[in-house]
Every structure is written in structure tokens, then in C-alpha cells.
PDB file of N, CA and C in Angstrom:
ATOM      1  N   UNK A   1      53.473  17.025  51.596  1.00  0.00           N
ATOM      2  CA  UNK A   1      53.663  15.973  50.627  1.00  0.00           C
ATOM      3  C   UNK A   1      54.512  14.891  51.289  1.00  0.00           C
ATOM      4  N   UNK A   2      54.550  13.678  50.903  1.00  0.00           N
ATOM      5  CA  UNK A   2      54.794  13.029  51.719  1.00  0.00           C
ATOM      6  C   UNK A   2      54.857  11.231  50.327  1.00  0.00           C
ATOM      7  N   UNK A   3      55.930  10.232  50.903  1.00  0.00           N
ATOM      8  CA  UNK A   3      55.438   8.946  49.871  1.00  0.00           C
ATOM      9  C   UNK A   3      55.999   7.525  51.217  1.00  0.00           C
ATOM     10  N   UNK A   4      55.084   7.733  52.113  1.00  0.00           N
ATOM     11  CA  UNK A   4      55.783   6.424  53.164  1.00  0.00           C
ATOM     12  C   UNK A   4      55.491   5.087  52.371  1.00  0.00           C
ATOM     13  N   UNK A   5      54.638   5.055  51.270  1.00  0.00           N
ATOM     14  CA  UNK A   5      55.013   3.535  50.885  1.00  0.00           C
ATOM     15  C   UNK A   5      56.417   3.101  50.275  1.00  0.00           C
ATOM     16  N   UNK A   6      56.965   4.144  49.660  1.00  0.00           N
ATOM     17  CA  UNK A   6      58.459   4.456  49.496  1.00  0.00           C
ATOM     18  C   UNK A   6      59.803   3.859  49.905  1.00  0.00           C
ATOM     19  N   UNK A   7      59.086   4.277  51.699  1.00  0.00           N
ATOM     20  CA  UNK A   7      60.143   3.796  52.781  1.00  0.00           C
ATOM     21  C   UNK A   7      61.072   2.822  52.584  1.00  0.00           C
ATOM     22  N   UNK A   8      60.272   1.848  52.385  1.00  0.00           N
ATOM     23  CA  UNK A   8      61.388   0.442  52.594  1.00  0.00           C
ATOM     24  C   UNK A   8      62.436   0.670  51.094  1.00  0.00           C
ATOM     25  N   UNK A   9      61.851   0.213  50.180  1.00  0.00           N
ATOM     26  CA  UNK A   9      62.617   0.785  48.649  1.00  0.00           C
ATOM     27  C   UNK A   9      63.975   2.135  49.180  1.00  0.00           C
ATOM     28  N   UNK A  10      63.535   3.001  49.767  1.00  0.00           N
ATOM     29  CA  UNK A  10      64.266   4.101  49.725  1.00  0.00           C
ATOM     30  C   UNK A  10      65.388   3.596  50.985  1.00  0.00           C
ATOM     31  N   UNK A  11      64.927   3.554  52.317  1.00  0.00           N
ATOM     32  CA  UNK A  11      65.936   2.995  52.840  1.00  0.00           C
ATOM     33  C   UNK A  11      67.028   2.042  52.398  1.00  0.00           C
ATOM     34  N   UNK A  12      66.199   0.873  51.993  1.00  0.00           N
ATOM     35  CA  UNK A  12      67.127  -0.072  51.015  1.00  0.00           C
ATOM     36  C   UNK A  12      67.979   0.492  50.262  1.00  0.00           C
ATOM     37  N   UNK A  13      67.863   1.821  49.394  1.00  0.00           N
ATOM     38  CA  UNK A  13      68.730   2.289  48.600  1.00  0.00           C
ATOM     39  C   UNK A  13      69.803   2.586  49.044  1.00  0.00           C
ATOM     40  N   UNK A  14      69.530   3.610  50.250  1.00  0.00           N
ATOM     41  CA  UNK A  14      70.564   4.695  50.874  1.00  0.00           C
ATOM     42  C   UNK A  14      71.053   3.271  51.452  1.00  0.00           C
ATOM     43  N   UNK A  15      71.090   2.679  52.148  1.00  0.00           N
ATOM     44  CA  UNK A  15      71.659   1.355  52.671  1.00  0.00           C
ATOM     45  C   UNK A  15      72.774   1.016  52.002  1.00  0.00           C
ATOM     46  N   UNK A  16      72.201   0.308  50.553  1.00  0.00           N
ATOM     47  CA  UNK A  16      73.019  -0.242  49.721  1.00  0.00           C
ATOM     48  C   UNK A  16      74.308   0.661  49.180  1.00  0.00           C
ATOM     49  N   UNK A  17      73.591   1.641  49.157  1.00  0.00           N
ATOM     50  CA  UNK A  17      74.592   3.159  48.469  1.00  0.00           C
ATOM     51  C   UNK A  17      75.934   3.606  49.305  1.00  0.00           C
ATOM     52  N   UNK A  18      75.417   3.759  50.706  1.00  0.00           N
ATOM     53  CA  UNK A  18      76.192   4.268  51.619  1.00  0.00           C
ATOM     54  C   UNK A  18      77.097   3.322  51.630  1.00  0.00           C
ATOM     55  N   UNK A  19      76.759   1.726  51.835  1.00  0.00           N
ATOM     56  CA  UNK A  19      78.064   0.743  51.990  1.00  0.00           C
ATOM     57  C   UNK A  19      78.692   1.104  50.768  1.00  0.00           C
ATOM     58  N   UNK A  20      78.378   0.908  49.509  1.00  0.00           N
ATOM     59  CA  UNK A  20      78.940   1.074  48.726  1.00  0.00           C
ATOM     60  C   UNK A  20      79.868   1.907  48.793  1.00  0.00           C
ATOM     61  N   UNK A  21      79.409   3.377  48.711  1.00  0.00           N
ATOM     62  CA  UNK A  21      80.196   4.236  49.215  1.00  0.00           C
ATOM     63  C   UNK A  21      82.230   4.260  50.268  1.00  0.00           C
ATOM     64  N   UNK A  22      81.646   3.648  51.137  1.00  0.00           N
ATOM     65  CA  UNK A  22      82.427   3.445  52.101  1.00  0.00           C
ATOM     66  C   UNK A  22      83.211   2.067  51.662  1.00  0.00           C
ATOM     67  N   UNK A  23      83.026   1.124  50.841  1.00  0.00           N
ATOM     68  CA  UNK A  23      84.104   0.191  50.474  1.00  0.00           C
ATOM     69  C   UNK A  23      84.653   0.540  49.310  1.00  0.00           C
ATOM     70  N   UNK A  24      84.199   1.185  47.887  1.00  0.00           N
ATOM     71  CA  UNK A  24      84.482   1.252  46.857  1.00  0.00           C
ATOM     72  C   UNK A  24      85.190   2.805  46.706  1.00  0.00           C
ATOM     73  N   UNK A  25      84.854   4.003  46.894  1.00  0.00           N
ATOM     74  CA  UNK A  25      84.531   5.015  47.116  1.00  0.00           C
ATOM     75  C   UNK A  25      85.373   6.154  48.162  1.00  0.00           C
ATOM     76  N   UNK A  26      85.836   5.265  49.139  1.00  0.00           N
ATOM     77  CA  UNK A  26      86.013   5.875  50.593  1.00  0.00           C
ATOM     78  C   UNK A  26      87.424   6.685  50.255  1.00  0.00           C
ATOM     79  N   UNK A  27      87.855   7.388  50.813  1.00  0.00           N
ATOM     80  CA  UNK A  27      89.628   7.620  50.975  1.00  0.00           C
ATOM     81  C   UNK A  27      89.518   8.236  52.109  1.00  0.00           C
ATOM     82  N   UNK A  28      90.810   7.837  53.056  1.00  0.00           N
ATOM     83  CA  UNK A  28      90.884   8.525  54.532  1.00  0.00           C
ATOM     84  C   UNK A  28      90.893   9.938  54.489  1.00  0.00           C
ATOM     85  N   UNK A  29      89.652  10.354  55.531  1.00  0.00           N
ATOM     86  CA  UNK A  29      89.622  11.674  55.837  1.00  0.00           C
ATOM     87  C   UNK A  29      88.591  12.290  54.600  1.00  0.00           C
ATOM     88  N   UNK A  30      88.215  11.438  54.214  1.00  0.00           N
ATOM     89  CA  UNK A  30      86.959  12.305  52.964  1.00  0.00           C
ATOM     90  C   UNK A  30      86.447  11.599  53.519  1.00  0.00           C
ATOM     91  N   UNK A  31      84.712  12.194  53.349  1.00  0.00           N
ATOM     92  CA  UNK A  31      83.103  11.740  53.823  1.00  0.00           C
ATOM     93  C   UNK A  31      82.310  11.526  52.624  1.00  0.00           C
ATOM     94  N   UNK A  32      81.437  10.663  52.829  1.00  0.00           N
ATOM     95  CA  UNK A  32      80.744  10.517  51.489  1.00  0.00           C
ATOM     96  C   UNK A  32      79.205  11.425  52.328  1.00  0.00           C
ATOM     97  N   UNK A  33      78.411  11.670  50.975  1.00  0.00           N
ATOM     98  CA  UNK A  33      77.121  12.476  51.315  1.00  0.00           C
ATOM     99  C   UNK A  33      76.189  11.778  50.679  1.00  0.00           C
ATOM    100  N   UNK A  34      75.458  11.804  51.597  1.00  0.00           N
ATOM    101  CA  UNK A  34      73.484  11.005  51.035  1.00  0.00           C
ATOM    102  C   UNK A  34      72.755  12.520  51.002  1.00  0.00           C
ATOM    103  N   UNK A  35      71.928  12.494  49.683  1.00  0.00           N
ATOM    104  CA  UNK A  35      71.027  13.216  49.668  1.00  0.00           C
ATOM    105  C   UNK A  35      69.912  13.179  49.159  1.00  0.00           C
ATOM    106  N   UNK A  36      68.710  13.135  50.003  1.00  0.00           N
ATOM    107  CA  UNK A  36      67.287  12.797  49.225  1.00  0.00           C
ATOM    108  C   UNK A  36      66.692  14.048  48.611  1.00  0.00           C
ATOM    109  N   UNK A  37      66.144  13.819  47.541  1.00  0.00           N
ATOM    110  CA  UNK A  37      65.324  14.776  46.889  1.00  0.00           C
ATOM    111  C   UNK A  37      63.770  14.677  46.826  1.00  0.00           C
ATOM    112  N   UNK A  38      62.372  15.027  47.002  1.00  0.00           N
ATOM    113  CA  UNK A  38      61.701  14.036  46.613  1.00  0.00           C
ATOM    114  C   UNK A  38      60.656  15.498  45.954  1.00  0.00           C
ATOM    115  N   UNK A  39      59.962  14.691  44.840  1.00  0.00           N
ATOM    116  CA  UNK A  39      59.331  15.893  43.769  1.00  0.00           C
ATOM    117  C   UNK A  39      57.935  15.337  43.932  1.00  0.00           C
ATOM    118  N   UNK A  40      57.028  16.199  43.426  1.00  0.00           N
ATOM    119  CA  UNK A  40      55.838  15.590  42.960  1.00  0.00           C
ATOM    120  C   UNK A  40      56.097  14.183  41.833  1.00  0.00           C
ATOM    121  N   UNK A  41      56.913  14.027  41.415  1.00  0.00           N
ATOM    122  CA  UNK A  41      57.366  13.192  40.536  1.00  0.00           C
ATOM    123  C   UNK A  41      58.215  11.685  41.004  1.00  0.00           C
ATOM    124  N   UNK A  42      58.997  12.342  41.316  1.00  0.00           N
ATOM    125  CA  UNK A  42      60.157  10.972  41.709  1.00  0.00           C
ATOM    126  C   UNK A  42      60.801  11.694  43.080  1.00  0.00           C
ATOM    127  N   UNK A  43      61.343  10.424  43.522  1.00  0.00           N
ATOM    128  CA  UNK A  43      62.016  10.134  45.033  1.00  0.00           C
ATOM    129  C   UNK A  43      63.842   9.966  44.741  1.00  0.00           C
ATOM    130  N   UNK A  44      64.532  10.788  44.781  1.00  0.00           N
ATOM    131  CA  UNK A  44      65.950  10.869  44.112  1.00  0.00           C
ATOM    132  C   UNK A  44      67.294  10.298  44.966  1.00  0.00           C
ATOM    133  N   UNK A  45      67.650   9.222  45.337  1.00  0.00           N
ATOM    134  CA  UNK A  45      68.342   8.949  46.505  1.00  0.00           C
ATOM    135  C   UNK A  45      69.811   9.384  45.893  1.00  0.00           C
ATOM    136  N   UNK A  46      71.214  10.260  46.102  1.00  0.00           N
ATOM    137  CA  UNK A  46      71.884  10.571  45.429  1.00  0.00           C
ATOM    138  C   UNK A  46      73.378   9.748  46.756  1.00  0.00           C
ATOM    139  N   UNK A  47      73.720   9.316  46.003  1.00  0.00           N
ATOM    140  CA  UNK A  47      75.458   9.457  47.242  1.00  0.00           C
ATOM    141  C   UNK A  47      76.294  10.136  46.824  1.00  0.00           C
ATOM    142  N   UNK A  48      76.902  10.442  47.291  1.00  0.00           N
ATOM    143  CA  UNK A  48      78.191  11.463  46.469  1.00  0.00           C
ATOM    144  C   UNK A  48      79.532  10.804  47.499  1.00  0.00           C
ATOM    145  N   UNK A  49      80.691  10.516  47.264  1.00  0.00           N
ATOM    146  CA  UNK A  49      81.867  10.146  47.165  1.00  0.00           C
ATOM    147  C   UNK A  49      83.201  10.868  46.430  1.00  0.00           C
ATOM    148  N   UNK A  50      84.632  10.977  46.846  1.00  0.00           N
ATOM    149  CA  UNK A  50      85.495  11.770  46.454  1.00  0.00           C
ATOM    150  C   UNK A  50      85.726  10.513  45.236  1.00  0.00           C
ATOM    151  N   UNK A  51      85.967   9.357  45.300  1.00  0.00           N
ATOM    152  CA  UNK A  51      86.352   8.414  43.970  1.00  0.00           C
ATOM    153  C   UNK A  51      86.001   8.644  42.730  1.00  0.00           C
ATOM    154  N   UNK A  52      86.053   9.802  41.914  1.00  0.00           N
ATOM    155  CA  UNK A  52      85.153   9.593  40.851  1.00  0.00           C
ATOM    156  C   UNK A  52      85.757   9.020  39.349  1.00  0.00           C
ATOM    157  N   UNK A  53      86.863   8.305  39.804  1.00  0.00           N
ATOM    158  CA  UNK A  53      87.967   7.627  38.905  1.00  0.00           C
ATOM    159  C   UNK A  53      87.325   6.070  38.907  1.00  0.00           C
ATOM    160  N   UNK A  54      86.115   5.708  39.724  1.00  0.00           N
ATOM    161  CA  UNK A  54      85.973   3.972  40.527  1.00  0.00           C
ATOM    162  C   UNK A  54      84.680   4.285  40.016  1.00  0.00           C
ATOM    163  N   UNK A  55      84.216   4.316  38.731  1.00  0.00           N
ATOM    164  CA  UNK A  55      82.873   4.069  38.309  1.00  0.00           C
ATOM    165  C   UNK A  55      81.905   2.677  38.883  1.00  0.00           C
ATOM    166  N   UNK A  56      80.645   2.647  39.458  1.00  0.00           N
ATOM    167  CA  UNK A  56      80.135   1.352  39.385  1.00  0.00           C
ATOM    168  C   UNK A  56      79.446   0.754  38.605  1.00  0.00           C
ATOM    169  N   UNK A  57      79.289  -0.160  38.313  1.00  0.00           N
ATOM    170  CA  UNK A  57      79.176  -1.214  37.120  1.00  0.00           C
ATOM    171  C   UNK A  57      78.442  -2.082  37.327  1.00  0.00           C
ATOM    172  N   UNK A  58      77.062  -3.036  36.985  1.00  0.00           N
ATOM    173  CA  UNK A  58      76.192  -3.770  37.074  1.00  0.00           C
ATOM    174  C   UNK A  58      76.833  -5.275  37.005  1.00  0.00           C
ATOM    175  N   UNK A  59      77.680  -6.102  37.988  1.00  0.00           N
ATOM    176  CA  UNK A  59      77.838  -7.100  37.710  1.00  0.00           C
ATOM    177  C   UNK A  59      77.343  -8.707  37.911  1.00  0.00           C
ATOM    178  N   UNK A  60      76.940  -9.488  37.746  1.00  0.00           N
ATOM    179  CA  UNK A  60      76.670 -10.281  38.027  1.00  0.00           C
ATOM    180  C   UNK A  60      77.630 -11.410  38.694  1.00  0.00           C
ATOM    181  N   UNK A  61      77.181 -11.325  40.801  1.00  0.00           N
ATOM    182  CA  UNK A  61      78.223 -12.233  40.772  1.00  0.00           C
ATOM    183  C   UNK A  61      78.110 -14.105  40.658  1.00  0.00           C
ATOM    184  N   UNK A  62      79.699 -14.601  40.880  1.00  0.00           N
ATOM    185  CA  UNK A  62      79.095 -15.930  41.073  1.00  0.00           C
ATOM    186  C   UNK A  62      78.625 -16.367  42.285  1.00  0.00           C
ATOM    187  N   UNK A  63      78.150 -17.851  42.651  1.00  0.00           N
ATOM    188  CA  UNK A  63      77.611 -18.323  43.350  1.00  0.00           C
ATOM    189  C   UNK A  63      78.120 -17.913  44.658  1.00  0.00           C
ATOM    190  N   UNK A  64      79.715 -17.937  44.731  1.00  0.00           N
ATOM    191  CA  UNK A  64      80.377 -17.948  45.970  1.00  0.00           C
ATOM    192  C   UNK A  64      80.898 -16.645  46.426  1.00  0.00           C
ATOM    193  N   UNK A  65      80.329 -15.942  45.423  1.00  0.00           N
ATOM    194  CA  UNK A  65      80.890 -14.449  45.654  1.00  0.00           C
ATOM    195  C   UNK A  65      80.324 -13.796  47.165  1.00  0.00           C
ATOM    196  N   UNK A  66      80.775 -12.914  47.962  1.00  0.00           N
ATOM    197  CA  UNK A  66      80.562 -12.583  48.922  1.00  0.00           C
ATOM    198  C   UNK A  66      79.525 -11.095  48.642  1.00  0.00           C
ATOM    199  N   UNK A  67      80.526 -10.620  47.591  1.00  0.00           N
ATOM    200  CA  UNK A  67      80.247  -9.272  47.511  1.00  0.00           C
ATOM    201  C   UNK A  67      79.701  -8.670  46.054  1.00  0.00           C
ATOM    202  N   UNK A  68      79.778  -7.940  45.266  1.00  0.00           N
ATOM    203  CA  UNK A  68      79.405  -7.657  43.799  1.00  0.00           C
ATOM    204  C   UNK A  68      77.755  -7.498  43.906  1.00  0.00           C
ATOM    205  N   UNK A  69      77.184  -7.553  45.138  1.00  0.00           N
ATOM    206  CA  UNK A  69      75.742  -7.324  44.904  1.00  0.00           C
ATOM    207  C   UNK A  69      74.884  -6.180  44.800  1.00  0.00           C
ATOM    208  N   UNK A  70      75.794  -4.930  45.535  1.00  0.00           N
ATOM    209  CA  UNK A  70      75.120  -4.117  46.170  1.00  0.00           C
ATOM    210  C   UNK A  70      74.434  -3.201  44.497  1.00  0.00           C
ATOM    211  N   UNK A  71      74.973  -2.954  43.853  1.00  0.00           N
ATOM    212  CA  UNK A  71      74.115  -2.095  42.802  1.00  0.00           C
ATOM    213  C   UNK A  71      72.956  -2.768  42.340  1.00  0.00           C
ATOM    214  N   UNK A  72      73.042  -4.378  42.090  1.00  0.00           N
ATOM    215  CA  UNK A  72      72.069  -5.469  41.904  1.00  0.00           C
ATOM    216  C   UNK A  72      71.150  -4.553  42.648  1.00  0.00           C
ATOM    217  N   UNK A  73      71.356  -4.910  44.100  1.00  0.00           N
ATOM    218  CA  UNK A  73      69.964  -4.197  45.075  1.00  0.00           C
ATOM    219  C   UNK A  73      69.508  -3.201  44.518  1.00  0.00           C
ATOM    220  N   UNK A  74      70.563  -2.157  44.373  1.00  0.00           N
ATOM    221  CA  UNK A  74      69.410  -0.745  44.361  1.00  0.00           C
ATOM    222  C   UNK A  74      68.987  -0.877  43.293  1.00  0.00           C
ATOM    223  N   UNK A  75      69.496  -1.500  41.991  1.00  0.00           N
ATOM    224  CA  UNK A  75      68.771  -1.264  40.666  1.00  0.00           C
ATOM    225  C   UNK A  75      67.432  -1.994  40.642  1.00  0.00           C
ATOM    226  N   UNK A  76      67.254  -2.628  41.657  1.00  0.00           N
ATOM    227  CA  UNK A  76      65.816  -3.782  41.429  1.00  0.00           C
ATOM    228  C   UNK A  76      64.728  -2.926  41.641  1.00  0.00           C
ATOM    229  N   UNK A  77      64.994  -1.880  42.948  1.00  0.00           N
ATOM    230  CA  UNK A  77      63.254  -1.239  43.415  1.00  0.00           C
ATOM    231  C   UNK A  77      63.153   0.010  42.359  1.00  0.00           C
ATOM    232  N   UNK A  78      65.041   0.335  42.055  1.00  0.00           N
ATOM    233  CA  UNK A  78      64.583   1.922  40.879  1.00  0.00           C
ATOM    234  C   UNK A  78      64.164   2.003  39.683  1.00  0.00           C
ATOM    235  N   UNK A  79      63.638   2.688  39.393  1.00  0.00           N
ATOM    236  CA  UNK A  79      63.037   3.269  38.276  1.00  0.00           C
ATOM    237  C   UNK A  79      63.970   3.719  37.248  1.00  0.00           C
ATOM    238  N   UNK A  80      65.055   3.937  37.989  1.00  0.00           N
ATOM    239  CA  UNK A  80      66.260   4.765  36.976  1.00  0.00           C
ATOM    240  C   UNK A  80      67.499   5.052  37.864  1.00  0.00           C
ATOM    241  N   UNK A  81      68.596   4.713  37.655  1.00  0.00           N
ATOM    242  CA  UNK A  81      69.904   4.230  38.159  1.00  0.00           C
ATOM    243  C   UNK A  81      70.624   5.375  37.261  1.00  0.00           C
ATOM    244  N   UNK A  82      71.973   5.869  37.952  1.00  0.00           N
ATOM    245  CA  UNK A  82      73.010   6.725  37.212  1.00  0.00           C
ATOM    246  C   UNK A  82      74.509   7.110  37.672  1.00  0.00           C
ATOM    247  N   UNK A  83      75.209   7.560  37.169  1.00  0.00           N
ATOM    248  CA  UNK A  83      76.393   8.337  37.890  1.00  0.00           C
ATOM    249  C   UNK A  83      76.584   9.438  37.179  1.00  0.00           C
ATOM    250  N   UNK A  84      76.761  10.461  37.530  1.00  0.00           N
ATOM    251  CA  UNK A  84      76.963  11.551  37.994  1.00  0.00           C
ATOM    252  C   UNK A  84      78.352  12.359  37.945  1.00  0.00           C
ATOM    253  N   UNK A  85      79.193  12.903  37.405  1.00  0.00           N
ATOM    254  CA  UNK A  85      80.944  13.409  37.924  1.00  0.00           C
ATOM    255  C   UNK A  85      80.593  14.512  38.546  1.00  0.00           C
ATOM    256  N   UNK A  86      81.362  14.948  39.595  1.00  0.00           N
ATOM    257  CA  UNK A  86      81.566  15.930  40.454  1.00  0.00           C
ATOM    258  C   UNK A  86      82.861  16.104  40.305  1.00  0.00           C
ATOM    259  N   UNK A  87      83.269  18.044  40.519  1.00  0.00           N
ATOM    260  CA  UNK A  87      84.378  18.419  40.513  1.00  0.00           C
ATOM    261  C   UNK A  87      85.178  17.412  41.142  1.00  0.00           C
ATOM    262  N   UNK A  88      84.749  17.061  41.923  1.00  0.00           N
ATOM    263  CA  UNK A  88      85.845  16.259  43.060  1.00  0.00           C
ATOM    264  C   UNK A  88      84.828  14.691  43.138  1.00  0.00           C
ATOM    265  N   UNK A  89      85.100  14.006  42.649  1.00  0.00           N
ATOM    266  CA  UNK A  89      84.384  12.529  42.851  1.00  0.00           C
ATOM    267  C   UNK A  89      83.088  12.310  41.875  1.00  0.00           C
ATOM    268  N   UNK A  90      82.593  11.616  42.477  1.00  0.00           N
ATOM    269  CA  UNK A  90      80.934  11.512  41.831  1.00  0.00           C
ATOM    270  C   UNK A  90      79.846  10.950  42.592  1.00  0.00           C
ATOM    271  N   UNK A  91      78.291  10.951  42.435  1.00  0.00           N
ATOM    272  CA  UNK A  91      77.452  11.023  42.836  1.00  0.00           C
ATOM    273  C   UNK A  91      76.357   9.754  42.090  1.00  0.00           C
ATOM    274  N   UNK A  92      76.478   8.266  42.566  1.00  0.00           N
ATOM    275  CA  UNK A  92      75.931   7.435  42.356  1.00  0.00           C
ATOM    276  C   UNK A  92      74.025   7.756  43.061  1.00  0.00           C
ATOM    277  N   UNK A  93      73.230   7.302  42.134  1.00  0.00           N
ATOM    278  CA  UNK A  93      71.890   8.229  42.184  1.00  0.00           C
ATOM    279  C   UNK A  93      70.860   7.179  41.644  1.00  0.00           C
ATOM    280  N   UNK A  94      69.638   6.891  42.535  1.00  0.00           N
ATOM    281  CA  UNK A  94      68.538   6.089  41.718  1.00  0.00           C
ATOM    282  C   UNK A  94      67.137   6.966  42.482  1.00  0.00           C
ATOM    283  N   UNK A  95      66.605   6.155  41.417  1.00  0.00           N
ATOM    284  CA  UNK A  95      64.772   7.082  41.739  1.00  0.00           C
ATOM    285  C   UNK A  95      63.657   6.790  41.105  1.00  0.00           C
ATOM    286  N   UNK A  96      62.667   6.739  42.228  1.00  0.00           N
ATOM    287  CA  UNK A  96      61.762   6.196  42.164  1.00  0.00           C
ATOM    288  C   UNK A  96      60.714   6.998  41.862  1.00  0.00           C
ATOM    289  N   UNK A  97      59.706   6.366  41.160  1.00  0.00           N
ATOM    290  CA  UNK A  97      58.627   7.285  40.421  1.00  0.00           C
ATOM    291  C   UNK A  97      57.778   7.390  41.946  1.00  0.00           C
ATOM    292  N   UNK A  98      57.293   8.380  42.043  1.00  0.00           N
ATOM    293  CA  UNK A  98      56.356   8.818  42.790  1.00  0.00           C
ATOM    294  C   UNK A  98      54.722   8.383  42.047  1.00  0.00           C
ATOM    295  N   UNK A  99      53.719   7.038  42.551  1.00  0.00           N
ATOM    296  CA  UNK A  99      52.689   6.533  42.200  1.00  0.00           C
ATOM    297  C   UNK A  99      51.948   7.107  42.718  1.00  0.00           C
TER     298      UNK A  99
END
């Protein structure tokens, strides 16, 4: 089984996720984790992070803003966007329907 039209969408995700991860998310000496799932159904891109006090939030930035985009991205190609709590942090997660 297999969904390479996927690719770009899915990379893009883990992309967007992982930075995220690592600016919002990060604390010295903790690792954040990417994990793909993929079903007959949907394509599950998950991050997991120790922050789980730093919820992310859909914002719209302004013109001159540098930054505030990255959930924008992943929410555009997914199907379904979420967070997640973990004993220890949480696990920002989108996914794509399998066509």
C-alpha cells in the first residue's frame, strides 16, 4: 500500500510541524517526535513535543509578521487538524484522507 501523490502535502506537513515544534515546543535536552501513520483511510502526520502547557492556535498574521504562519500551512492541505495531551507534552497531528 502505498499514497505518493500524498508526498508533497505530507512532507509540507512534517516540515511545518517539526519547525514548529522546535521554536514553540522545544526545551533543552528534550526531542520532539514525528510520526507517520498511514491507513487504508487517512495519512496521520503526528509531532509530539514535551510543551504541552503551549497549545497552538490558528492565527492570522499581519502583513509584516515574520512568523504566525506555520499552522496556516499545515491546516490548508489537511483534512483534519488536532492536539492531542501526552503524559508529558502533547502531540500536534493532521491527516489526510487517503483518495
Amino acid at each position: 500500500m502505498g499514497a505518493p501523490g500524498m508526498a508533497g502535502d505530507a512532507a509540507l506537513i512534517v516540515s511545518e510541524s517539526a519547525t514548529n515544534a522546535l521554536l514553540h515546543g522545544a526545551i533543552r535536552g528534550r526531542l520532539f517526535r514525528v510520526h507517520l501513520t498511514l491507513t487504508e483511510f487517512v495519512l496521520r502526520v503526528a509531532v509530539s513535543d514535551p510543551r504541552g502547557e503551549r497549545l497552538p492556535c490558528l492565527r492570522r498574521p499581519d502583513g509584516d509578521d515574520y512568523y504566525r504562519r506555520g499552522l496556516l500551512i499545515v491546516a490548508q492541505p489537511a483534512d483534519r487538524w488536532g492536539v492531542e495531551p501526552r503524559t508529558v507534552g502533547k502531540s500536534v497531528f493532521a491527516e489526510l484522507s487517503v483518495r
